[in-house]
C-alpha atoms as a PDB file:
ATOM      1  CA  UNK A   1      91.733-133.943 140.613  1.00  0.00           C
ATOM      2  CA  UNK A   2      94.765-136.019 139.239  1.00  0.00           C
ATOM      3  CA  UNK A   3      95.134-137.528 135.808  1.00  0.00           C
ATOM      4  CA  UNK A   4      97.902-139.668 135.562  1.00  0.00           C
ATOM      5  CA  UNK A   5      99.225-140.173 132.082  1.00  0.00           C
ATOM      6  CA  UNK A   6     100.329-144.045 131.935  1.00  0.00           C
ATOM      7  CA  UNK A   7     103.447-144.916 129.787  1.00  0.00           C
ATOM      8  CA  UNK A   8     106.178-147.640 129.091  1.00  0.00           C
ATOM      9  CA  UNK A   9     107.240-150.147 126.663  1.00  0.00           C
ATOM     10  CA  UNK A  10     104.557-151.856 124.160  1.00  0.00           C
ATOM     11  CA  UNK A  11     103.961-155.184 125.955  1.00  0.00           C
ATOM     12  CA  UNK A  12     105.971-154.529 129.091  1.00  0.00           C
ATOM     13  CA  UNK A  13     102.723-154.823 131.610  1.00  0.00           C
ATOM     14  CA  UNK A  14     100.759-151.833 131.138  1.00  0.00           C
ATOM     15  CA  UNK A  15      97.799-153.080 130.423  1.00  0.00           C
ATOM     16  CA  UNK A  16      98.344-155.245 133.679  1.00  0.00           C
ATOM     17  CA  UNK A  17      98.338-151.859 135.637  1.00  0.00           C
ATOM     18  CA  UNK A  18      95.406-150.568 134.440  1.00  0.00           C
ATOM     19  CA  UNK A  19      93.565-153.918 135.421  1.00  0.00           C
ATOM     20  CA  UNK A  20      95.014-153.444 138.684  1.00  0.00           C
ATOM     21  CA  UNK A  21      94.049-149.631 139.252  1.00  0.00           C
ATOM     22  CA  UNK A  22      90.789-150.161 138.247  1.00  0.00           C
ATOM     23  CA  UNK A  23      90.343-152.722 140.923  1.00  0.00           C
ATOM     24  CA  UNK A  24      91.219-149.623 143.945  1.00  0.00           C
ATOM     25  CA  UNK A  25      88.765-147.726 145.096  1.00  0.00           C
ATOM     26  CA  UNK A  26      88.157-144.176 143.755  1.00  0.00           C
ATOM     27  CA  UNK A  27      90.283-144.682 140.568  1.00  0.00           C
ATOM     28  CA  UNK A  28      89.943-145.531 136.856  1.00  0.00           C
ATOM     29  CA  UNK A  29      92.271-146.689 134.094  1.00  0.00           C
ATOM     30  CA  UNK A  30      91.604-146.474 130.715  1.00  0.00           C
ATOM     31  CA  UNK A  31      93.065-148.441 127.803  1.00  0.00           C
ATOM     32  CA  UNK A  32      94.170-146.285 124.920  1.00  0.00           C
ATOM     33  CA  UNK A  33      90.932-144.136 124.994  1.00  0.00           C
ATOM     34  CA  UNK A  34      91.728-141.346 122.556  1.00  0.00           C
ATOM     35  CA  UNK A  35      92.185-140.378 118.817  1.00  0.00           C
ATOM     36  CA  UNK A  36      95.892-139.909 119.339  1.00  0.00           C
ATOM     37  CA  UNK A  37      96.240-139.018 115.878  1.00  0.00           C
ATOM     38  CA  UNK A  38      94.913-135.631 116.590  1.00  0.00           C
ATOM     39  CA  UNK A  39      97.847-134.847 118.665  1.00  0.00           C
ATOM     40  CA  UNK A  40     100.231-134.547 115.385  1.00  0.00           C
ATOM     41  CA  UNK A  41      97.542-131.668 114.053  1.00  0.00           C
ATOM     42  CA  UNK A  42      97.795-129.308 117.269  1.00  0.00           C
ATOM     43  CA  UNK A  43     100.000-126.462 116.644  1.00  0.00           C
ATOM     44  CA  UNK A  44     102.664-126.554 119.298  1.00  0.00           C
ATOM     45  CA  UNK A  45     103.261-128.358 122.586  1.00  0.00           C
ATOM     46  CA  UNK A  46     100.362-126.418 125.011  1.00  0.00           C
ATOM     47  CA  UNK A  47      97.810-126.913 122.028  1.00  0.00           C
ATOM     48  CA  UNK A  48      98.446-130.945 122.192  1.00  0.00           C
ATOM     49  CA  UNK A  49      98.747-130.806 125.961  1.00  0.00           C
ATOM     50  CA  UNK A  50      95.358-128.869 126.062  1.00  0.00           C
ATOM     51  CA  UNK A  51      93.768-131.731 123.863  1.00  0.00           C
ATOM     52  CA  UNK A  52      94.801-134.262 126.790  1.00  0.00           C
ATOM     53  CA  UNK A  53      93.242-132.471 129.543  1.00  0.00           C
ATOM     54  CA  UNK A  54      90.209-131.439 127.814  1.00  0.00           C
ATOM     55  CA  UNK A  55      89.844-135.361 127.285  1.00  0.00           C
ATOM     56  CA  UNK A  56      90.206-135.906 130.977  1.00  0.00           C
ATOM     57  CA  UNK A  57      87.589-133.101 131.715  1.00  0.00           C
ATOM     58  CA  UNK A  58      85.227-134.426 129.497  1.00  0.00           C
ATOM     59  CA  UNK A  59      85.812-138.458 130.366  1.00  0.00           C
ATOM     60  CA  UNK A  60      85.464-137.101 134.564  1.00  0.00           C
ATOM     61  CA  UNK A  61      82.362-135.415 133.130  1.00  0.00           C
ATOM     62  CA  UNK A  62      80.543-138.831 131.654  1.00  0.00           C
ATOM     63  CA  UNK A  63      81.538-140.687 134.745  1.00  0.00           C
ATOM     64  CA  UNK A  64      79.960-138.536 137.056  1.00  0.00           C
ATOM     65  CA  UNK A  65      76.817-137.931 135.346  1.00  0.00           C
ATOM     66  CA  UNK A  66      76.407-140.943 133.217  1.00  0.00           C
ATOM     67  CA  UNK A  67      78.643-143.826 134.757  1.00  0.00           C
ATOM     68  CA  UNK A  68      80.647-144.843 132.000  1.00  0.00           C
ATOM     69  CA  UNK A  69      83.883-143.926 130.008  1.00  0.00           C
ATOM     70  CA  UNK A  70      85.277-144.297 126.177  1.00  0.00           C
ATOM     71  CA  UNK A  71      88.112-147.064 126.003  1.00  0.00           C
ATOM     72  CA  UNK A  72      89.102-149.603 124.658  1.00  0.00           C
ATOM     73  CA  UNK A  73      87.791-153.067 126.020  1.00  0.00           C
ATOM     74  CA  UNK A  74      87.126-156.562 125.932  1.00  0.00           C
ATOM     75  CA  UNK A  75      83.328-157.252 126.520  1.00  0.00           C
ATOM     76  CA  UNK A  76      83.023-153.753 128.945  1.00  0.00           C
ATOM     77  CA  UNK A  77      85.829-154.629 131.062  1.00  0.00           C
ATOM     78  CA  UNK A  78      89.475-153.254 130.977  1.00  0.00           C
ATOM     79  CA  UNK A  79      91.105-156.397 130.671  1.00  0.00           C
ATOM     80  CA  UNK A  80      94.980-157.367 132.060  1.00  0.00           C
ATOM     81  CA  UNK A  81      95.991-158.186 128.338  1.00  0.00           C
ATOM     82  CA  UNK A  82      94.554-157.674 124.883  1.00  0.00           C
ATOM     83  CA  UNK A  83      96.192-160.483 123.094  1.00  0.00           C
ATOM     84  CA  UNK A  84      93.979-163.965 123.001  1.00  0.00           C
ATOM     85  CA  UNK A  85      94.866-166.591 123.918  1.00  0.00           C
ATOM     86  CA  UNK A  86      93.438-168.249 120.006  1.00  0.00           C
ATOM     87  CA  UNK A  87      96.210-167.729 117.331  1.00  0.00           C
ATOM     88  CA  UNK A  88      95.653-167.574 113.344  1.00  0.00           C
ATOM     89  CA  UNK A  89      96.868-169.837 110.909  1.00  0.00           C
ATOM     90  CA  UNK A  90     100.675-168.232 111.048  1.00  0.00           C
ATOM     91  CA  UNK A  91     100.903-168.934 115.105  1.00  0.00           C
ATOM     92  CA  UNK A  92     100.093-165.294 115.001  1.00  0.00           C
ATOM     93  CA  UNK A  93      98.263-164.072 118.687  1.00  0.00           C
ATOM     94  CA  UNK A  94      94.418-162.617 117.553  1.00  0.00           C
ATOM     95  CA  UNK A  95      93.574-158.729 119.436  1.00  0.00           C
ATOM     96  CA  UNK A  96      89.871-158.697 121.390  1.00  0.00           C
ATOM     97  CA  UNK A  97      89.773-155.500 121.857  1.00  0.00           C
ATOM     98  CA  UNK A  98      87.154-153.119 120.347  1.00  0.00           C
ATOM     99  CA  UNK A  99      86.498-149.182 121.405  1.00  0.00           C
ATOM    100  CA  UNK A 100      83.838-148.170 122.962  1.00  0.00           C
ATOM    101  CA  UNK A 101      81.648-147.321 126.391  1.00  0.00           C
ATOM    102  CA  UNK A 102      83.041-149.050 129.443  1.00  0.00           C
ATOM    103  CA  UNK A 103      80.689-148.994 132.908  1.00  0.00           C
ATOM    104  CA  UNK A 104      81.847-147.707 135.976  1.00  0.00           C
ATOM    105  CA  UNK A 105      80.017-149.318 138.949  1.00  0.00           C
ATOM    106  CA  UNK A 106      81.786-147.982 141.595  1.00  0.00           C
ATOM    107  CA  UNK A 107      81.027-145.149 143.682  1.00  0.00           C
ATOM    108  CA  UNK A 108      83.841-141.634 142.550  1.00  0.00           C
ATOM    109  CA  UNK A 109      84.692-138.948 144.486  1.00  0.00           C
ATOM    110  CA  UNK A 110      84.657-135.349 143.208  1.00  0.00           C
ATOM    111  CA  UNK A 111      88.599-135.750 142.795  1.00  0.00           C
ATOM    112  CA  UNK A 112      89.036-139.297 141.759  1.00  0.00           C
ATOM    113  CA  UNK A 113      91.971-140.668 140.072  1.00  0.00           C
ATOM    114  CA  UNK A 114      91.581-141.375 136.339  1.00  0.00           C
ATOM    115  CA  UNK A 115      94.402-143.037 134.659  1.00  0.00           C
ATOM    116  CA  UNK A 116      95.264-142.960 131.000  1.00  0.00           C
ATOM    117  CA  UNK A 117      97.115-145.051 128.989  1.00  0.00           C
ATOM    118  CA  UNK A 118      99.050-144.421 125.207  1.00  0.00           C
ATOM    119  CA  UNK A 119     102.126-145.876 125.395  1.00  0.00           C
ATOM    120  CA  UNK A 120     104.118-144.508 122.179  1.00  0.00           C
ATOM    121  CA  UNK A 121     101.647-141.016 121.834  1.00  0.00           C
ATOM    122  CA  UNK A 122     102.771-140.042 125.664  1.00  0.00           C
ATOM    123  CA  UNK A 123     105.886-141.817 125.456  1.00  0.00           C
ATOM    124  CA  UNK A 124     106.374-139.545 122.195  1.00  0.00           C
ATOM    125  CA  UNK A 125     105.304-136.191 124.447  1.00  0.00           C
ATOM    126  CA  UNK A 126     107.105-136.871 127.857  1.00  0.00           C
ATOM    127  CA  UNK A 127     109.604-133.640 127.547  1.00  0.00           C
ATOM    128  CA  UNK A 128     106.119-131.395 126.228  1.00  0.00           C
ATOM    129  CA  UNK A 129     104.370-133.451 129.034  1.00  0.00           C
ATOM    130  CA  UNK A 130     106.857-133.023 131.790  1.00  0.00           C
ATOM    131  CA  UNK A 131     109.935-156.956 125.075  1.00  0.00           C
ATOM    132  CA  UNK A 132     110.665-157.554 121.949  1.00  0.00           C
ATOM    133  CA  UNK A 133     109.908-161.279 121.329  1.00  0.00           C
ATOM    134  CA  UNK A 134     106.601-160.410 122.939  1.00  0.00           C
ATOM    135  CA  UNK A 135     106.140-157.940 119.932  1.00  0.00           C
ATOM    136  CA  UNK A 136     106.834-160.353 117.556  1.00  0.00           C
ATOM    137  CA  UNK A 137     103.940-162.902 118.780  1.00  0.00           C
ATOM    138  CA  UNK A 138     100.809-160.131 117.909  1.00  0.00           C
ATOM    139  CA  UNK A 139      99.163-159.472 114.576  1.00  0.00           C
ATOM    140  CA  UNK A 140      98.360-156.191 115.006  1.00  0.00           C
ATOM    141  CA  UNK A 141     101.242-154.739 116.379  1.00  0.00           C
ATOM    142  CA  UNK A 142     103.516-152.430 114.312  1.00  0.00           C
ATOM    143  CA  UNK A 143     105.966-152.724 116.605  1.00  0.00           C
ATOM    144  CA  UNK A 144     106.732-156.367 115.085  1.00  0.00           C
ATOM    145  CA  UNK A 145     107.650-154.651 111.822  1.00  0.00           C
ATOM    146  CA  UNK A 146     109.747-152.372 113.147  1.00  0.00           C
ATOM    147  CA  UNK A 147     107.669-149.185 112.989  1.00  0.00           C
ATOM    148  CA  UNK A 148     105.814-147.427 115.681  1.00  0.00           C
ATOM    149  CA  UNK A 149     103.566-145.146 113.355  1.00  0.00           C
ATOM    150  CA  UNK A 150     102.001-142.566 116.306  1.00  0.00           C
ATOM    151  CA  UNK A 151     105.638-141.715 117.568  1.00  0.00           C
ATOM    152  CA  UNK A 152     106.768-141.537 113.972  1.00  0.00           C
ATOM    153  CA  UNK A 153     104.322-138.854 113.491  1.00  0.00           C
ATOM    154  CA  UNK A 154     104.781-137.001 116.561  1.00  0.00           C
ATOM    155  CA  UNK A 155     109.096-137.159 116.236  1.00  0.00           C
ATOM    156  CA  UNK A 156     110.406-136.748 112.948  1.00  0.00           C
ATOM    157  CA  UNK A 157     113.308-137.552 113.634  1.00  0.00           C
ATOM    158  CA  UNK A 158     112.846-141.136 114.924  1.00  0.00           C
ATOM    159  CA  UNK A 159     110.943-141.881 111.855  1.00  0.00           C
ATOM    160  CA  UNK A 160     113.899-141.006 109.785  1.00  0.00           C
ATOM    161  CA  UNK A 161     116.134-143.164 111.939  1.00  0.00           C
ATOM    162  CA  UNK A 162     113.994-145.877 111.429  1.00  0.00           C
ATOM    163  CA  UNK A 163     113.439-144.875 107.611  1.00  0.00           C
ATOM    164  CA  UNK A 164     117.194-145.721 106.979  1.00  0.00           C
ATOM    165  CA  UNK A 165     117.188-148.877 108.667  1.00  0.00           C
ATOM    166  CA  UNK A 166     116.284-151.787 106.469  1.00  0.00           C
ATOM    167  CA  UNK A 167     116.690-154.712 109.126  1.00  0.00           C
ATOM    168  CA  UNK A 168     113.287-155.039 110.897  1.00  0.00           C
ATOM    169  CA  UNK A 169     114.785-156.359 114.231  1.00  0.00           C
ATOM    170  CA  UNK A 170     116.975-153.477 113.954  1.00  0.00           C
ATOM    171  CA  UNK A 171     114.236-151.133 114.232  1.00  0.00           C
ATOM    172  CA  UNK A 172     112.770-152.928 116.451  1.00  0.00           C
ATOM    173  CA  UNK A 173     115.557-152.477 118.634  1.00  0.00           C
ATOM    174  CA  UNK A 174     115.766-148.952 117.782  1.00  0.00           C
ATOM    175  CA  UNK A 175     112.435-148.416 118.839  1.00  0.00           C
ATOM    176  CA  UNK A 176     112.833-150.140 122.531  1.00  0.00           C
ATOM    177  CA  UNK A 177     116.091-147.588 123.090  1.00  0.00           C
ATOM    178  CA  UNK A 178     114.214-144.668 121.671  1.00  0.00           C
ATOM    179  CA  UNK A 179     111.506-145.474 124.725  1.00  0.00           C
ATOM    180  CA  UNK A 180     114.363-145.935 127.460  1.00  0.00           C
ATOM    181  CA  UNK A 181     116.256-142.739 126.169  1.00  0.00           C
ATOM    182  CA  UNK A 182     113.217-140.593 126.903  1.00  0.00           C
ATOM    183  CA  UNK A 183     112.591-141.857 129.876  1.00  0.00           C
ATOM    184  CA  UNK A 184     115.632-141.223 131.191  1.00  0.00           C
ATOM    185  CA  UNK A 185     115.466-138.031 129.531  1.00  0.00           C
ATOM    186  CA  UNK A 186     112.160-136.914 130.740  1.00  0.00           C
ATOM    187  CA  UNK A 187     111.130-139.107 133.886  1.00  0.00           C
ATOM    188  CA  UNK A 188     112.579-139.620 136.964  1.00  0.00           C
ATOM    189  CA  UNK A 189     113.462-142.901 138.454  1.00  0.00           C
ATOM    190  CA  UNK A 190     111.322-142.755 141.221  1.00  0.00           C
ATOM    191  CA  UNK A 191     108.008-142.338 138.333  1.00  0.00           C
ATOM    192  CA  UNK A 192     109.502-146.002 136.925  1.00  0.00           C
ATOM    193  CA  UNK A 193     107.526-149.151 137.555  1.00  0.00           C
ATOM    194  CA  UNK A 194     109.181-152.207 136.609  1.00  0.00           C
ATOM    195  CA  UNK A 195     106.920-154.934 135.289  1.00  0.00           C
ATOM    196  CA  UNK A 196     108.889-157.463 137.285  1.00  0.00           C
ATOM    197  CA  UNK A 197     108.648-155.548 140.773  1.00  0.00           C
ATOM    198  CA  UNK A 198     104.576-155.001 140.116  1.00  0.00           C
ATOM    199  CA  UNK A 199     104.506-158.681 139.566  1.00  0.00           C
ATOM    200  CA  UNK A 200     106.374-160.014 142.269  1.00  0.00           C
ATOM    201  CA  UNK A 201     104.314-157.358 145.000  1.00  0.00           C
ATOM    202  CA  UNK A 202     101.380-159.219 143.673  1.00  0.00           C
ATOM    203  CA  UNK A 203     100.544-155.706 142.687  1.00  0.00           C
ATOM    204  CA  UNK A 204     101.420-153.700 146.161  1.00  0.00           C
ATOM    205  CA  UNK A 205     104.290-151.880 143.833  1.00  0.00           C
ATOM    206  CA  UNK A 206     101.673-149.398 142.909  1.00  0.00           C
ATOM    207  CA  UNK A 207     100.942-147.879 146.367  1.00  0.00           C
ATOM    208  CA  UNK A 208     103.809-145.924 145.668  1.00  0.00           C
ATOM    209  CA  UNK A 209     101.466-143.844 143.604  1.00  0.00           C
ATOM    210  CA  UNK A 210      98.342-145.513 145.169  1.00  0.00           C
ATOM    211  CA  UNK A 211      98.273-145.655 148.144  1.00  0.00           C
ATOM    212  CA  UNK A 212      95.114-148.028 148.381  1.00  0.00           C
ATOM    213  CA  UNK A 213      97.099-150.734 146.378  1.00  0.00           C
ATOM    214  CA  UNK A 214      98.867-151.363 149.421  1.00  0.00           C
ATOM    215  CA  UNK A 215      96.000-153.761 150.179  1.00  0.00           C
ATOM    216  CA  UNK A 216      96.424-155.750 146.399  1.00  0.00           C
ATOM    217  CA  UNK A 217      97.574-158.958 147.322  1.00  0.00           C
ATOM    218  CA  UNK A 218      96.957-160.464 143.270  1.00  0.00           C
ATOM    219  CA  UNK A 219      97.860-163.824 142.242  1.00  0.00           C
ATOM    220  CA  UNK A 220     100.332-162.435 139.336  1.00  0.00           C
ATOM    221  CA  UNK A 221     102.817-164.414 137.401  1.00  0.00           C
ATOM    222  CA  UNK A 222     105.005-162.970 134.883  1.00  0.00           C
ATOM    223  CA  UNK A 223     104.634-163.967 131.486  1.00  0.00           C
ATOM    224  CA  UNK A 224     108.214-163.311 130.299  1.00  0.00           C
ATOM    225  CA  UNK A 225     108.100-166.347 129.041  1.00  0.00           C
ATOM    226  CA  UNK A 226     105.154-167.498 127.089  1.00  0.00           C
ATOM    227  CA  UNK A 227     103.881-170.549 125.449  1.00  0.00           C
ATOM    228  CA  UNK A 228     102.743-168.004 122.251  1.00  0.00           C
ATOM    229  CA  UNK A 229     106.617-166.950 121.947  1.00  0.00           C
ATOM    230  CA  UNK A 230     108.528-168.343 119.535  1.00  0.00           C
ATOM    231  CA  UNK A 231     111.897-169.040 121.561  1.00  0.00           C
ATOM    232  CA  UNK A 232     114.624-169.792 119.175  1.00  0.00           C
ATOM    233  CA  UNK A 233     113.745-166.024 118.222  1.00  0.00           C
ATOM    234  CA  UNK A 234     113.614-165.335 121.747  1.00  0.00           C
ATOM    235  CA  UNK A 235     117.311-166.862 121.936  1.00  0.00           C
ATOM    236  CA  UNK A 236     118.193-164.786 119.137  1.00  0.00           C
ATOM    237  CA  UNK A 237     117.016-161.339 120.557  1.00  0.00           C
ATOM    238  CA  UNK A 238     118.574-161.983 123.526  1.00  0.00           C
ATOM    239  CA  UNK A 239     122.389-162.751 121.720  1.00  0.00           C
ATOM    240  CA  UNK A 240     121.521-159.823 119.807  1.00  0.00           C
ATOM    241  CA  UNK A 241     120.875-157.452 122.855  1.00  0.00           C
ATOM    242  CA  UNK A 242     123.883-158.932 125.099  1.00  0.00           C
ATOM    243  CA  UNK A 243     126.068-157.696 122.394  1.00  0.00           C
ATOM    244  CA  UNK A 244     124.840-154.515 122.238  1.00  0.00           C
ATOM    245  CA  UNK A 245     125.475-151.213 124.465  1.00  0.00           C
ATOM    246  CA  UNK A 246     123.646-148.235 125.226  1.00  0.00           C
ATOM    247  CA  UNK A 247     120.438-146.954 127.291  1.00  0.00           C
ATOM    248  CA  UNK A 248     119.054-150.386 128.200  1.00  0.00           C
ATOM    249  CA  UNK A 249     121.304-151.078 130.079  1.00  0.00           C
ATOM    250  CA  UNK A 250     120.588-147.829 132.551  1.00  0.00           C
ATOM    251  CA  UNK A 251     117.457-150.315 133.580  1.00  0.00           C
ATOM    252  CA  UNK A 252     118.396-154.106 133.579  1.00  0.00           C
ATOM    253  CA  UNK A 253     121.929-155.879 134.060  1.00  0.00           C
ATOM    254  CA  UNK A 254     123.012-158.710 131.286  1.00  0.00           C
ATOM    255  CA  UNK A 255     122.797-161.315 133.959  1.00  0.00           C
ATOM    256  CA  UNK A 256     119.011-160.234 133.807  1.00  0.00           C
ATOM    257  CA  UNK A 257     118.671-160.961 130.430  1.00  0.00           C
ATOM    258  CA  UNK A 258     121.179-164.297 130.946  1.00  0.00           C
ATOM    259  CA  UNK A 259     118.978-165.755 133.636  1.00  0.00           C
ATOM    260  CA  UNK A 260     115.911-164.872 131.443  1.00  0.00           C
ATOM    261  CA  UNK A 261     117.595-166.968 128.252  1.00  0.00           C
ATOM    262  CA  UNK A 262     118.637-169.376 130.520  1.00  0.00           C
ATOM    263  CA  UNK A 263     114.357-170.194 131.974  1.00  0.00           C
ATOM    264  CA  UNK A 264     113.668-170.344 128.340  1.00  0.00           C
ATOM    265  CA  UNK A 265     116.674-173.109 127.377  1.00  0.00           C
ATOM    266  CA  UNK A 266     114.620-175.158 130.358  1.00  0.00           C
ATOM    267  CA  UNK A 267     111.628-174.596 129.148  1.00  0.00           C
ATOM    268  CA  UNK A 268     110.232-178.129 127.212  1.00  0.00           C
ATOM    269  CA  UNK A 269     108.755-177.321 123.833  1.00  0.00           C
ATOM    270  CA  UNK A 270     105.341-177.089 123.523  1.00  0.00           C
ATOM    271  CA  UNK A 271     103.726-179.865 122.090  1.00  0.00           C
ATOM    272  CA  UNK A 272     102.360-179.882 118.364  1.00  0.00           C
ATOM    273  CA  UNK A 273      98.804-179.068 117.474  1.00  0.00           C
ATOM    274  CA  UNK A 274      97.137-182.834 116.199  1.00  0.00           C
END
């Protein structure tokens, strides 16, 4: 059997993946299936770890005898993103997601994959486990005001870095470095998938841990830029994180970042709702 625990960045693609593993044969992805918050309560690092595979046990055990799993989903399907495409009165992105059974109806192996994704909770236990304006366009997200409350929890002392940071872009910030410093500190490079690379394989980039993906041939297109993103922000961010130094910089160049600002400077403005 192999769980794979799936990590990264809020809003760098993730949910994208587990779309596209759940479309390979013998595998399943699930969206943010657990109560995380029980992992702050287990009394050292093999209790929290033994929480997670006792999870995966029993989530192998409903598939196999009852064909379905708990996760989060958008009418019983995993979906490629959670944010909708209707906005509230603020221009804020609405969340369609709701928790509960998803069907499998495809045919598992004894050993199937089963794939499971918590971006800040694993992100937050990678050494005990061993895009910002994007942020900024969802409601629900506490990422947008400059917290992430599960990693908070589970490192004490990122939440009092955060705690003596007034500036809310600041934290937010903050919190994208405190993802890339642990996983440089805890992952190697060759467990790295770069949203960017899976989107221009049209998916393939995940046979390196898949090998059945070698037959996705998706019509993916990156959404870097998005009509829901407010761009002089976008503009902004980008000055912001040109000027600074440190750990993102192990990942992406500045003429990354340059050619990004320099699609959205192109880009016309949307036209205004009548």
């Amino acid at each position: 059997m192999r769980n794979v625990l799936i990590t990264g960045t809020p809003r760098s693609g993730t949910t994208l993946l587990c779309s596209l593993l759940n479309k390979l044969p013998d595998v399943v992805a699930l969206h943010e299936p657990m109560n995380v918050w029980e992992l702050p309560d287990c009394a050292d690092a093999n209790a929290a770890a033994d929480v997670i595979q006792r999870f995966c046990d029993s989530t192998r055990a409903s598939l196999h005898e009852h064909g379905y799993a708990l996760s989060k989903h958008v009418a019983g399907k995993i979906p490629d993103n959670v944010a909708a495409n209707q906005v509230n009165q603020r221009g804020i992105r609405l969340r369609q997601t709701e928790h509960g059974k998803v069907h499998v109806n495809k045919p598992l192996s004894k050993d199937f994959d089963l794939g499971i994704k918590h971006p800040v909770a694993f992100t937050a236990l990678l050494e005990t486990l061993s895009t910002l304006a994007s942020w900024n366009s969802l409601a629900w997200l506490n990422v947008k005001n400059g917290h992430a409350p599960i990693g908070e929890k589970l490192d004490p002392e990122f939440r009092r870095s955060l705690a003596d940071q007034p500036d809310t872009i600041e934290r937010q910030f903050m919190i994208m470095e405190w993802f890339y410093r642990r996983f440089r500190s805890f992952l190697p490079d060759k467990a790295l998938i770069k949203y960017e690379d899976l989107i221009t394989s049209r998916g393939r980039e995940l046979a390196r841990f898949f090998p059945q993906a070698s037959a996705l041939d998706e019509n993916l297109a990156s959404k870097n830029v998005n009509k829901f993103y407010d761009r002089p922000l976008m503009l902004d961010l980008g000055e912001r994180l040109l000027n600074r130094s440190g750990i993102i910089w192990d990942y992406y160049a500045k003429a990354d970042v340059e050619a990004l600002m320099a699609e959205i400077s192109s880009q016309p403005e949307p036209a205004a709702n009548p």
